[in-house]
C-alpha atoms as a PDB file:
ATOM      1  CA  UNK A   1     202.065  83.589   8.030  1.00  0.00           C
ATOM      2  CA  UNK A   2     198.947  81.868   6.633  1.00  0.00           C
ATOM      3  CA  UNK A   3     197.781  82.060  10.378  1.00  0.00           C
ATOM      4  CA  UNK A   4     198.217  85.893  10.265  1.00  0.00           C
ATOM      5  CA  UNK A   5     196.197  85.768   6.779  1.00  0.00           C
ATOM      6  CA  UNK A   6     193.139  83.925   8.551  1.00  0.00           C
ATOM      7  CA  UNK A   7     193.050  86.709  11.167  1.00  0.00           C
ATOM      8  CA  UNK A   8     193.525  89.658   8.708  1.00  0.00           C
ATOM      9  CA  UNK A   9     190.575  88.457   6.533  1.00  0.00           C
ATOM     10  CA  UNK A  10     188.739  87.827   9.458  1.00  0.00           C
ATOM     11  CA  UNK A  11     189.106  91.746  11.025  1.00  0.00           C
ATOM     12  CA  UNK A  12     189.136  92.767   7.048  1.00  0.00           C
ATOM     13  CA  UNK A  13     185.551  91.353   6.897  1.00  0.00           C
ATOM     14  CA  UNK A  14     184.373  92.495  10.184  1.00  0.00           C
ATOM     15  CA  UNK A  15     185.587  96.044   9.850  1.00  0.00           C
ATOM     16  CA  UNK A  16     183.425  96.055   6.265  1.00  0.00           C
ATOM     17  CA  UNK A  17     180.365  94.201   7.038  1.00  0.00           C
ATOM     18  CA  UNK A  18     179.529  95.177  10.667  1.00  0.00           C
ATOM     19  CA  UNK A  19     182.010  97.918  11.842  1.00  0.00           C
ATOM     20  CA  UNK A  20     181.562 100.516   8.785  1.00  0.00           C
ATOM     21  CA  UNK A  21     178.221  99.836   8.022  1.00  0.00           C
ATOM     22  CA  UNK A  22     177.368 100.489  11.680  1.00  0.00           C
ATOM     23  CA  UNK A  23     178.607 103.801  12.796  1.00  0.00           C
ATOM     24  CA  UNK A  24     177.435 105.282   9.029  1.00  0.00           C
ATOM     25  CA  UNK A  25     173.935 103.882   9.559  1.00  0.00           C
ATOM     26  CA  UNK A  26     173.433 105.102  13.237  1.00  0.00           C
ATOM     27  CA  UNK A  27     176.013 107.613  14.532  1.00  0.00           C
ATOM     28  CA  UNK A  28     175.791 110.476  11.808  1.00  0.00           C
ATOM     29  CA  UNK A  29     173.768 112.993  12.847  1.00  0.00           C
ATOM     30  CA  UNK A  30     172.823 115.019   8.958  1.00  0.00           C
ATOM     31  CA  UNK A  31     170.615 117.428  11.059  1.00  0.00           C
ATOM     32  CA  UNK A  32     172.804 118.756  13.509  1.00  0.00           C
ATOM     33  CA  UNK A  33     176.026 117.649  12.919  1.00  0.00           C
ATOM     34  CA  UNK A  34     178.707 115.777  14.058  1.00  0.00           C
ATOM     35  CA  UNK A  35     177.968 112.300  15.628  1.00  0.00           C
ATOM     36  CA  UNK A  36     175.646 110.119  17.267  1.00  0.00           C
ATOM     37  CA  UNK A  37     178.441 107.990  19.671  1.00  0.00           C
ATOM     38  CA  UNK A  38     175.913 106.290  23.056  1.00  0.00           C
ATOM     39  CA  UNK A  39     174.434 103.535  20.906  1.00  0.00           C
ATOM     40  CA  UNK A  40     173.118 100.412  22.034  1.00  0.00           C
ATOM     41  CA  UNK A  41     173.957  97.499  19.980  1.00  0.00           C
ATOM     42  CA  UNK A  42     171.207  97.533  17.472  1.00  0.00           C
ATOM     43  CA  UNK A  43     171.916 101.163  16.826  1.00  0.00           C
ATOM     44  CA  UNK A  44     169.096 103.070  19.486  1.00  0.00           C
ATOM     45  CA  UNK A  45     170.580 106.231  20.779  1.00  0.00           C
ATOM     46  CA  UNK A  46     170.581 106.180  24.670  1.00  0.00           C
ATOM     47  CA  UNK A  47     172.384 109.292  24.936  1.00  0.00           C
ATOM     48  CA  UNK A  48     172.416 112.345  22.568  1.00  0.00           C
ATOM     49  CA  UNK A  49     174.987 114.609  24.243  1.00  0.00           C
ATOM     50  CA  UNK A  50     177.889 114.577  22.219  1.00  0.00           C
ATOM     51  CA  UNK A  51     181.077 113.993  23.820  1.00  0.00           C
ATOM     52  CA  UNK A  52     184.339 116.029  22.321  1.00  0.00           C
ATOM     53  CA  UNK A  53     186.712 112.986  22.557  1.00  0.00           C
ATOM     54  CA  UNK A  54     184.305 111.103  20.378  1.00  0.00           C
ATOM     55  CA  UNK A  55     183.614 113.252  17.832  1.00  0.00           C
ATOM     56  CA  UNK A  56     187.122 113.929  17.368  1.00  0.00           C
ATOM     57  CA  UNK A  57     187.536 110.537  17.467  1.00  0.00           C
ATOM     58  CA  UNK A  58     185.177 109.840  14.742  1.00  0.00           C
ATOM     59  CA  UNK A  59     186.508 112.506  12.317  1.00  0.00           C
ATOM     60  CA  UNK A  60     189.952 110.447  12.802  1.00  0.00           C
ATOM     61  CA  UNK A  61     188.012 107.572  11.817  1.00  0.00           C
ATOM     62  CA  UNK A  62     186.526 108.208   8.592  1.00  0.00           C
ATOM     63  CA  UNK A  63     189.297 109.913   7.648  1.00  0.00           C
ATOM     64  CA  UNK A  64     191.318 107.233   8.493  1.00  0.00           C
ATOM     65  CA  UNK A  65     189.292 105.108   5.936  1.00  0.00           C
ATOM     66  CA  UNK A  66     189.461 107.435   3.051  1.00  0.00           C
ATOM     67  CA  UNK A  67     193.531 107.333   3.737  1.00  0.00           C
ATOM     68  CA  UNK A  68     193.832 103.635   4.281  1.00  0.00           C
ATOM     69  CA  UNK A  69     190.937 101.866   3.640  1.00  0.00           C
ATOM     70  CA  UNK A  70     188.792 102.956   0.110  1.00  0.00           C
ATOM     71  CA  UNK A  71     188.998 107.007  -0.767  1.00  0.00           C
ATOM     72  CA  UNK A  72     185.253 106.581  -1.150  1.00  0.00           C
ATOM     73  CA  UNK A  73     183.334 110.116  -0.634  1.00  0.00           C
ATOM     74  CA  UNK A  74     181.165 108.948   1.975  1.00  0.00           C
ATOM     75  CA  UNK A  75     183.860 108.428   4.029  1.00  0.00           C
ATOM     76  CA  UNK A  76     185.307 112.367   3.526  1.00  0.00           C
ATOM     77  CA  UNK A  77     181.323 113.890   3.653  1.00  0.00           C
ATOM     78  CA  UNK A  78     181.387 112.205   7.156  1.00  0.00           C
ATOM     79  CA  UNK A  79     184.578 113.244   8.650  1.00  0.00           C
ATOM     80  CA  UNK A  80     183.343 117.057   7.417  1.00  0.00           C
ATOM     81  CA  UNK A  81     180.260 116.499   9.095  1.00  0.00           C
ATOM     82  CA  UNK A  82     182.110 116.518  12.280  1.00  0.00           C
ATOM     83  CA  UNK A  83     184.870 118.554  11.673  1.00  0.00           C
ATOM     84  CA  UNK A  84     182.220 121.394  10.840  1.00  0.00           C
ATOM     85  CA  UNK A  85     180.512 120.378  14.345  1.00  0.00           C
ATOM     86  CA  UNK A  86     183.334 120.661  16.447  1.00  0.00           C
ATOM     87  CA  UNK A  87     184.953 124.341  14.580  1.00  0.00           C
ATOM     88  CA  UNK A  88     181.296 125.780  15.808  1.00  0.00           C
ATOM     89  CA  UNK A  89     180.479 124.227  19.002  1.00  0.00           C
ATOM     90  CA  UNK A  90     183.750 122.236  20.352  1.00  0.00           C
ATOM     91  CA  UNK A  91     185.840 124.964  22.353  1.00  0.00           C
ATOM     92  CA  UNK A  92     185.149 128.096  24.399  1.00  0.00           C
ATOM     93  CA  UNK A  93     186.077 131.381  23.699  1.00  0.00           C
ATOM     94  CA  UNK A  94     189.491 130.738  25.298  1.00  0.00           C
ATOM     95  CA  UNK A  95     190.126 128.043  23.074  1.00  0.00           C
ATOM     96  CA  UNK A  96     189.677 125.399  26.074  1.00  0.00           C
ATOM     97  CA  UNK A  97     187.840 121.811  25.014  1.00  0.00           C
ATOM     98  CA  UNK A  98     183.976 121.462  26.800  1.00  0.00           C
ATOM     99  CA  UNK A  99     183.397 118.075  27.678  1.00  0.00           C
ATOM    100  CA  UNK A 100     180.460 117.519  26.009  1.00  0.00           C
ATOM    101  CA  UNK A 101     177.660 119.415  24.439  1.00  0.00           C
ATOM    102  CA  UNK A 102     173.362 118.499  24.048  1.00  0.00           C
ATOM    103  CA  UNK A 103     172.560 116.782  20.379  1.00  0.00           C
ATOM    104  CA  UNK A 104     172.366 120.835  19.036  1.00  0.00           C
ATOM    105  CA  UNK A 105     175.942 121.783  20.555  1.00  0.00           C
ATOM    106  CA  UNK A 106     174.965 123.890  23.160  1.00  0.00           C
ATOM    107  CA  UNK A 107     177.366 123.718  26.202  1.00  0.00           C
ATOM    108  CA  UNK A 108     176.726 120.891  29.182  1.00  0.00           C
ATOM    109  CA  UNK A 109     179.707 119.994  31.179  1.00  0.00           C
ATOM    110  CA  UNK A 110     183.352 121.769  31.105  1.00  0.00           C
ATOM    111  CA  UNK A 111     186.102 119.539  32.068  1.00  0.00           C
ATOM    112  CA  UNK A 112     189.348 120.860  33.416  1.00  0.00           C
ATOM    113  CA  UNK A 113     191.605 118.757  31.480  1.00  0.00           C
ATOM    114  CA  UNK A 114     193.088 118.723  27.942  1.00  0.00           C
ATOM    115  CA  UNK A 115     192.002 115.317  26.836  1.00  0.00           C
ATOM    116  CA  UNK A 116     189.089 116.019  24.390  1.00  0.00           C
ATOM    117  CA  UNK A 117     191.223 118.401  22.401  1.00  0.00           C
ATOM    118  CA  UNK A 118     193.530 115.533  21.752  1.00  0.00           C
ATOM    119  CA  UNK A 119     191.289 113.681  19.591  1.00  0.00           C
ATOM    120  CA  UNK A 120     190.297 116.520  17.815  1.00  0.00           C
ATOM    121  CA  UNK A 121     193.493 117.348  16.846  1.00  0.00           C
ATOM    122  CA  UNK A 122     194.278 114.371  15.588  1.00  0.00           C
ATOM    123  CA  UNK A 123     190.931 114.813  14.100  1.00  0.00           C
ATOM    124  CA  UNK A 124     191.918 117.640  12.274  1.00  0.00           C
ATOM    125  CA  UNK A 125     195.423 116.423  11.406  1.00  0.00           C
ATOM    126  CA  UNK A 126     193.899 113.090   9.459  1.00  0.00           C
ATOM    127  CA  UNK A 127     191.165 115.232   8.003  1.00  0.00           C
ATOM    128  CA  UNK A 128     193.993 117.681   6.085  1.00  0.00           C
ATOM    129  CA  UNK A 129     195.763 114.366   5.103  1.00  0.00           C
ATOM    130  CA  UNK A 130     192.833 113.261   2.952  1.00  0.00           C
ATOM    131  CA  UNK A 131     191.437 116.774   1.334  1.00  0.00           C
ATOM    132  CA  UNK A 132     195.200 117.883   1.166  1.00  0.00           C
ATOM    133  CA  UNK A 133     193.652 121.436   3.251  1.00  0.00           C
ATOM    134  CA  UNK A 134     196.711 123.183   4.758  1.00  0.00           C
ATOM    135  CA  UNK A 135     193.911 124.797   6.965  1.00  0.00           C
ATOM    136  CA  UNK A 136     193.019 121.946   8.985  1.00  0.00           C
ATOM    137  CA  UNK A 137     197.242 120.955   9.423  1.00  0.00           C
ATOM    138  CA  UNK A 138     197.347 124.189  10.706  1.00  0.00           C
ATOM    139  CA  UNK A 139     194.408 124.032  13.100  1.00  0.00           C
ATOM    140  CA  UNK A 140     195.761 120.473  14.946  1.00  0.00           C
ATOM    141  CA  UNK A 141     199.351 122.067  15.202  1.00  0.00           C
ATOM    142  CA  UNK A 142     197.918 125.321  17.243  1.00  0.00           C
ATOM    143  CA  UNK A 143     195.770 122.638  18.674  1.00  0.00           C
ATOM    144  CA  UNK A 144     198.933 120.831  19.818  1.00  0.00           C
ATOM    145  CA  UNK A 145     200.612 124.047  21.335  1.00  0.00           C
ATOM    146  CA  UNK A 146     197.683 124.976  23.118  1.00  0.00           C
ATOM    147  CA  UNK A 147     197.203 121.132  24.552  1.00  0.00           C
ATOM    148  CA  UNK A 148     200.874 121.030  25.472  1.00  0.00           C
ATOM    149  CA  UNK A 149     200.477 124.614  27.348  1.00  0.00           C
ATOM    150  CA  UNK A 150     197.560 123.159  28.921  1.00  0.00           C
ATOM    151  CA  UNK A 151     199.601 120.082  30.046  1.00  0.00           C
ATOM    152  CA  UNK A 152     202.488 122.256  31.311  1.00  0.00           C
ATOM    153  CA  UNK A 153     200.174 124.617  33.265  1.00  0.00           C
ATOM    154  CA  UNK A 154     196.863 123.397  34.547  1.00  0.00           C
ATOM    155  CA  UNK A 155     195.936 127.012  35.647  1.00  0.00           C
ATOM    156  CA  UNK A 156     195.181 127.818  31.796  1.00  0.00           C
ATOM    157  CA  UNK A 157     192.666 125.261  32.100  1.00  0.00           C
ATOM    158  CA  UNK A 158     191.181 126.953  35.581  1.00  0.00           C
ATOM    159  CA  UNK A 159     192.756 123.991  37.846  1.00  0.00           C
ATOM    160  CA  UNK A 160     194.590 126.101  40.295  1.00  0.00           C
ATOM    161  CA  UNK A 161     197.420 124.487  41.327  1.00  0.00           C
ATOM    162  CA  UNK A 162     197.520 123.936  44.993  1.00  0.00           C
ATOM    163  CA  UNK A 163     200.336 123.967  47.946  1.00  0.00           C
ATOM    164  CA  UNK A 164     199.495 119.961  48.911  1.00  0.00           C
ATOM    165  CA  UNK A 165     199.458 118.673  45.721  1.00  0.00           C
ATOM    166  CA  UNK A 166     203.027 117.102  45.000  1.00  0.00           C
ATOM    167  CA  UNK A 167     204.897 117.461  41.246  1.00  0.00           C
ATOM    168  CA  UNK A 168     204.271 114.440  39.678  1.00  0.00           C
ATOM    169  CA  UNK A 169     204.248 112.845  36.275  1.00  0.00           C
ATOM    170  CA  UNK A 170     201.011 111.458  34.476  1.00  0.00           C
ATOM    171  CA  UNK A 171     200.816 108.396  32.098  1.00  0.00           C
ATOM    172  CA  UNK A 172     197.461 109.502  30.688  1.00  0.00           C
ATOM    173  CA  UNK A 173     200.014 113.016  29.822  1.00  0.00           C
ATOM    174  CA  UNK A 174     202.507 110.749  28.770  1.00  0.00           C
ATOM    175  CA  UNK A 175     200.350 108.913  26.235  1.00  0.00           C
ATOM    176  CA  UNK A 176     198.637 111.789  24.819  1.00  0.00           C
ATOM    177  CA  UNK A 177     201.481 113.841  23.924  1.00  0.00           C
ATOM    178  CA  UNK A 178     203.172 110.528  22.621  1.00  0.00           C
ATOM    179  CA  UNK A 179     200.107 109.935  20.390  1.00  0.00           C
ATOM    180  CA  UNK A 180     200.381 113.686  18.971  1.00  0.00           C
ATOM    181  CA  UNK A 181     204.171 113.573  18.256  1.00  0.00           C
ATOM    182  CA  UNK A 182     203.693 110.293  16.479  1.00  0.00           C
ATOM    183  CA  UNK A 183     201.274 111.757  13.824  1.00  0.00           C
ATOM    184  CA  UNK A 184     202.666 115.152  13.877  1.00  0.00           C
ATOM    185  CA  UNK A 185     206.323 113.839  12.870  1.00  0.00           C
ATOM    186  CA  UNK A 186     204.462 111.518  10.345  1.00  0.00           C
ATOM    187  CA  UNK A 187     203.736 114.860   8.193  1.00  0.00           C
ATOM    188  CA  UNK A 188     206.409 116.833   9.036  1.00  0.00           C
ATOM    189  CA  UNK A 189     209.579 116.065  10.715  1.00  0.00           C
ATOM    190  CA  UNK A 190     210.174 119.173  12.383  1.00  0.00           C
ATOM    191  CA  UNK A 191     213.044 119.579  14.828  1.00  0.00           C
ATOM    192  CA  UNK A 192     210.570 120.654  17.730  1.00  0.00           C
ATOM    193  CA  UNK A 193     208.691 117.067  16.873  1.00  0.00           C
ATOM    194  CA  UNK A 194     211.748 114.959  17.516  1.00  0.00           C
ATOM    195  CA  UNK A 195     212.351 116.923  20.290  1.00  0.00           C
ATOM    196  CA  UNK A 196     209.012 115.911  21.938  1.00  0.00           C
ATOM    197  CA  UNK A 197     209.449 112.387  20.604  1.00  0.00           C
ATOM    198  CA  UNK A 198     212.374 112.247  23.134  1.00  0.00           C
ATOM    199  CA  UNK A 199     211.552 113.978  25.892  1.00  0.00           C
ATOM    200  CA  UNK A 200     208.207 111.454  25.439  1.00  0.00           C
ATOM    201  CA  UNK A 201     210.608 108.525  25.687  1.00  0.00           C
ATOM    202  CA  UNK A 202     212.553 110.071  28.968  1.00  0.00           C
ATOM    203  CA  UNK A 203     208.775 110.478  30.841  1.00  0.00           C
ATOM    204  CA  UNK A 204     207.867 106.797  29.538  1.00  0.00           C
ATOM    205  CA  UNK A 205     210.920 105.354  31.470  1.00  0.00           C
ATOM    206  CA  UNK A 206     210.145 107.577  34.526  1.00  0.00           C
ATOM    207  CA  UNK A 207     206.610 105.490  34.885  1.00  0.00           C
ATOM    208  CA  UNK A 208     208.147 102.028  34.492  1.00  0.00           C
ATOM    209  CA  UNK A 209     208.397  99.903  37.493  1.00  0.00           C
ATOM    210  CA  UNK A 210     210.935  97.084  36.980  1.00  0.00           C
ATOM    211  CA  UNK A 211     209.934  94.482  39.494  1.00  0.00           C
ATOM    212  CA  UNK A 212     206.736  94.043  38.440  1.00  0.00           C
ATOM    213  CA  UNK A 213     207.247  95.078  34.599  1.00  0.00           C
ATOM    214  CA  UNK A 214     204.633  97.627  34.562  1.00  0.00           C
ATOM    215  CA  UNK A 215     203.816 101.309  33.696  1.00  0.00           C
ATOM    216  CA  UNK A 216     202.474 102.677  36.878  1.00  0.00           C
ATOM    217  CA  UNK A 217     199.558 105.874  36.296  1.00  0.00           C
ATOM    218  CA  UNK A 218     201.307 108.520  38.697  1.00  0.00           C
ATOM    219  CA  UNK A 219     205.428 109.088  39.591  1.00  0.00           C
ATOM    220  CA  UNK A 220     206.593 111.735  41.795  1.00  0.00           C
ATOM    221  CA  UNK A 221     208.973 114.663  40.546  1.00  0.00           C
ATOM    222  CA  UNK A 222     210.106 115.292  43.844  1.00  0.00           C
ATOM    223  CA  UNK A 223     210.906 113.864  46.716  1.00  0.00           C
ATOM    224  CA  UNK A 224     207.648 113.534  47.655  1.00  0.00           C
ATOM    225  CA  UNK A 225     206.501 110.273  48.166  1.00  0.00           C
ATOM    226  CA  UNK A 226     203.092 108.692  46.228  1.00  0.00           C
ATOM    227  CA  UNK A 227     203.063 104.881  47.886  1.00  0.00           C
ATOM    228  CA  UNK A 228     200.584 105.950  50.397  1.00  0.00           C
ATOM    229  CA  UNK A 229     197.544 106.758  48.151  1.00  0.00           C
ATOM    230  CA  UNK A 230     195.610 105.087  45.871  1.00  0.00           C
ATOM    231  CA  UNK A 231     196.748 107.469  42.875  1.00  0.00           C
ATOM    232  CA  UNK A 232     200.160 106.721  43.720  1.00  0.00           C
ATOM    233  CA  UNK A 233     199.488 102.664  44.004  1.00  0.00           C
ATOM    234  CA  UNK A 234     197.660 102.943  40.429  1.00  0.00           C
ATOM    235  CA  UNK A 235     198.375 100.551  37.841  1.00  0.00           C
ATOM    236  CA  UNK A 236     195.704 101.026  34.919  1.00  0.00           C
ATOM    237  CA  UNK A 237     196.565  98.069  32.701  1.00  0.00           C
ATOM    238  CA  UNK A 238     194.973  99.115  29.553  1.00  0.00           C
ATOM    239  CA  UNK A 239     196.888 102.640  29.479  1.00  0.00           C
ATOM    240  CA  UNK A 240     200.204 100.400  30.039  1.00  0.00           C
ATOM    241  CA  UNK A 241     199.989  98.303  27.375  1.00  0.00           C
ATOM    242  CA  UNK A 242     198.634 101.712  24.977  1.00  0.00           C
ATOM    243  CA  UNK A 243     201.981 103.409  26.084  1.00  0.00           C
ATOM    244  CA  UNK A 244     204.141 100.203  25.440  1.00  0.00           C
ATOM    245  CA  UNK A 245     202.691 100.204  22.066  1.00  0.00           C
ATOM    246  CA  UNK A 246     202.851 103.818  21.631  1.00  0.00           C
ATOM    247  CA  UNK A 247     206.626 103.622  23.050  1.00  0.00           C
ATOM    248  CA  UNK A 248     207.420 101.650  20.052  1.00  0.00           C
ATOM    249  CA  UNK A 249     206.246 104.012  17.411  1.00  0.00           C
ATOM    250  CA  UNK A 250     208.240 106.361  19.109  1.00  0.00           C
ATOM    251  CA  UNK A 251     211.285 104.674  18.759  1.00  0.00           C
ATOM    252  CA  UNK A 252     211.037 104.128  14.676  1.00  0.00           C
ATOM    253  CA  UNK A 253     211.991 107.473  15.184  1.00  0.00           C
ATOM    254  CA  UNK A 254     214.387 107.472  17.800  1.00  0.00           C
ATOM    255  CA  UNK A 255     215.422 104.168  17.886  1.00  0.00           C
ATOM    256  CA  UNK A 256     216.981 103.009  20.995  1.00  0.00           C
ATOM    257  CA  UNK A 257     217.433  98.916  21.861  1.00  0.00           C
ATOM    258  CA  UNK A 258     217.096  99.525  25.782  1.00  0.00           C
ATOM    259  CA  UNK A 259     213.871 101.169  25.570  1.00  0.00           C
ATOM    260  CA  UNK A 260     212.699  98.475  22.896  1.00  0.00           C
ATOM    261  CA  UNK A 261     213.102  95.917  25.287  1.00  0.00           C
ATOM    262  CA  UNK A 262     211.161  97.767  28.001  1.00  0.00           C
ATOM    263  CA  UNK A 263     208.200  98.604  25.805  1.00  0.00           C
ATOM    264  CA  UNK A 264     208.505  94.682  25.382  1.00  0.00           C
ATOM    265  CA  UNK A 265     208.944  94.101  28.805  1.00  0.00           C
ATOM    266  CA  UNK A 266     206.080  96.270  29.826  1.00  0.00           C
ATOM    267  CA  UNK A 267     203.630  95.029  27.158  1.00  0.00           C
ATOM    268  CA  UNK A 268     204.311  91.571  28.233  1.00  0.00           C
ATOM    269  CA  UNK A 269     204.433  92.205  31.917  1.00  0.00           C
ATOM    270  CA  UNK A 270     201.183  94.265  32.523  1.00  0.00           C
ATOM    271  CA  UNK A 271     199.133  91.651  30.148  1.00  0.00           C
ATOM    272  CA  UNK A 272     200.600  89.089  32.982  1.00  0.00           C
ATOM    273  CA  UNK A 273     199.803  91.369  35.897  1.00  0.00           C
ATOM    274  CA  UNK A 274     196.177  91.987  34.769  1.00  0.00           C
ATOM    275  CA  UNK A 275     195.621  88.177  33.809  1.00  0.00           C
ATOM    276  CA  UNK A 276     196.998  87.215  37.343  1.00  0.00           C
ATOM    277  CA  UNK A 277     195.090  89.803  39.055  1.00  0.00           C
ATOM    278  CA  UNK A 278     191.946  88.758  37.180  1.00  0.00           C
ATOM    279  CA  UNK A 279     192.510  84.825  38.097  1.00  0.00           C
ATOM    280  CA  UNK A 280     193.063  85.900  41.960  1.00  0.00           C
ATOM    281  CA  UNK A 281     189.150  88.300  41.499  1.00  0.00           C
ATOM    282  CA  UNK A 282     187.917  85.027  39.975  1.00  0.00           C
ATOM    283  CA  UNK A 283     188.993  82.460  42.435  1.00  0.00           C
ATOM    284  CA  UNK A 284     187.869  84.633  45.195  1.00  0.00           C
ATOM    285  CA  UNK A 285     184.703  85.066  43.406  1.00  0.00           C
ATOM    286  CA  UNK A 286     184.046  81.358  42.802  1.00  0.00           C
ATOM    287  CA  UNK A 287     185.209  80.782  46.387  1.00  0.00           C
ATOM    288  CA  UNK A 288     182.359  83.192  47.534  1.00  0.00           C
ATOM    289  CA  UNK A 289     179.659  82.023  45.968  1.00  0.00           C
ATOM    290  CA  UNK A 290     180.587  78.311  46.366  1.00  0.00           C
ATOM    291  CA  UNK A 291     180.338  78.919  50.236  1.00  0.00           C
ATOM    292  CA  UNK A 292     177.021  81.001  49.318  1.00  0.00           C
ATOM    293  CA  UNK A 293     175.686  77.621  47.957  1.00  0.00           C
ATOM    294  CA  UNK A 294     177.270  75.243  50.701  1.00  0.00           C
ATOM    295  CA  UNK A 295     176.612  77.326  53.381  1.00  0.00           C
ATOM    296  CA  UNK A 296     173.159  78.728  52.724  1.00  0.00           C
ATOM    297  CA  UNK A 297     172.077  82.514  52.728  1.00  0.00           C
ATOM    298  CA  UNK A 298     170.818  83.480  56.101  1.00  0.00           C
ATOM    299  CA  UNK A 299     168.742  86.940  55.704  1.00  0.00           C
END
């Protein structure tokens, strides 16, 4: 325990000396809104298009702080600077995330998927738990049917779907509508919440692949067979171990001691499978340029 103690006053301190002071010194943007998020490490802005999935991202953020951290007003004036951004500039008149927008919030690239909505609703859903606004609760739950719509039909989003494309299941789906349920059923346990929290667990074990102890990216609905493409051979481990650790959230909920164990298993697995992987790039690597160096380089 005292070794847990070191490392909580050491991510305490970091988090209020360098984190915080950071992204409220450099990211805010007071004359346009919303946030400054391509910053090199002493602050410079390298990019000023402002990317939906960050600012949402942000808003969670600072309201995050004024929840858990210090319910300092700096913290809520920040998360409204955002929130304000994204009601005027985030979505298009169908409702549908852009991808990003210029420093001002005019429109530059639409992407065909549901992710940036994500993090604003979640956005919007911390937001209402610090100003107690039943407006902004009510904003991230439409936000949630419209994502889930968007998730069940990629049409609505203008991605036709096409004869060659098999039914398959996404972990990057998986995760996001696993994030969503969490915080959603953290307000309000609503029947349709617990439902999803289920159903959530169900896809997780569909993507688990117990020889190797992994969550795999892409699994087949059908009988259609993924093995012999790259999407269908994809192991991403970050997004593993997220859904491992999301899978246990989910199951405070619902709990279930077989799934525990695989959320255990997969955590522990994937961080094996990406650390052997790694040693295997680095060998080879060392091999390479050690026969670079004994060999010569003949141009």
């Amino acid at each position: 325990m005292k070794e847990l103690s070191c490392f909580a006053d050491k991510y305490y301190k970091n988090l209020t000396e360098s984190i915080i002071p950071f992204w409220q010194g450099h990211s805010l943007d007071t004359q346009y809104g919303g946030y400054f998020t391509c910053l090199e490490r002493n602050g410079s802005i390298y990019d000023t298009k402002k990317y939906i999935w960050l600012q949402g991202r942000a808003i969670w953020m600072f309201s995050q702080l004024y929840n858990e951290l210090e319910k300092k007003q700096e913290f809520l004036d920040a998360a409204k600077l955002g929130i304000d951004f994204i009601d005027k500039y985030a979505f298009d008149n169908k409702g549908r995330p852009y991808f990003c927008l210029t420093r001002e919030g005019k429109p530059y690239f639409f992407q065909r998927k549901p992710y940036g909505a994500v993090f604003c609703m979640l956005g919007y859903l911390e937001y209402a738990r610090a100003t107690g606004q039943q407006q902004y609760h009510r904003k991230a739950e439409e936000l949630f049917a419209r994502i889930s719509a968007w998730i069940e039909d990629t049409r609505l989003l203008d991605r036709p779907v096409l004869s060659g494309l098999p039914q398959c299941s996404n972990l990057a789906n998986v995760m996001v509508l696993a994030s969503m349920a969490i915080e959603l059923a953290k307000f309000d346990r609503k029947p349709e919440y617990i439902d999803l929290i289920q159903q959530t667990i169900k896809n997780t074990q569909l993507h688990y692949d117990c020889n190797r102890r992994i969550l795999i990216e892409n699994v087949s609905l059908d009988d259609t067979s993924l093995e012999s493409s790259p999407e269908g051979r994809l192991f991403n481990p970050g997004h593993s171990i997220e859904v491992a650790w999301f899978l246990l959230h989910l199951l405070e909920f619902i709990p279930d001691k077989k799934m525990e164990k695989l959320a255990l298993d997969a955590l522990e697995g994937s961080l094996e499978y990406h650390a052997e992987s790694y040693f295997h790039r680095n060998i080879q690597s060392d091999y390479c340029v050690h026969a670079h160096r004994t060999l010569g380089c003949r141009t």
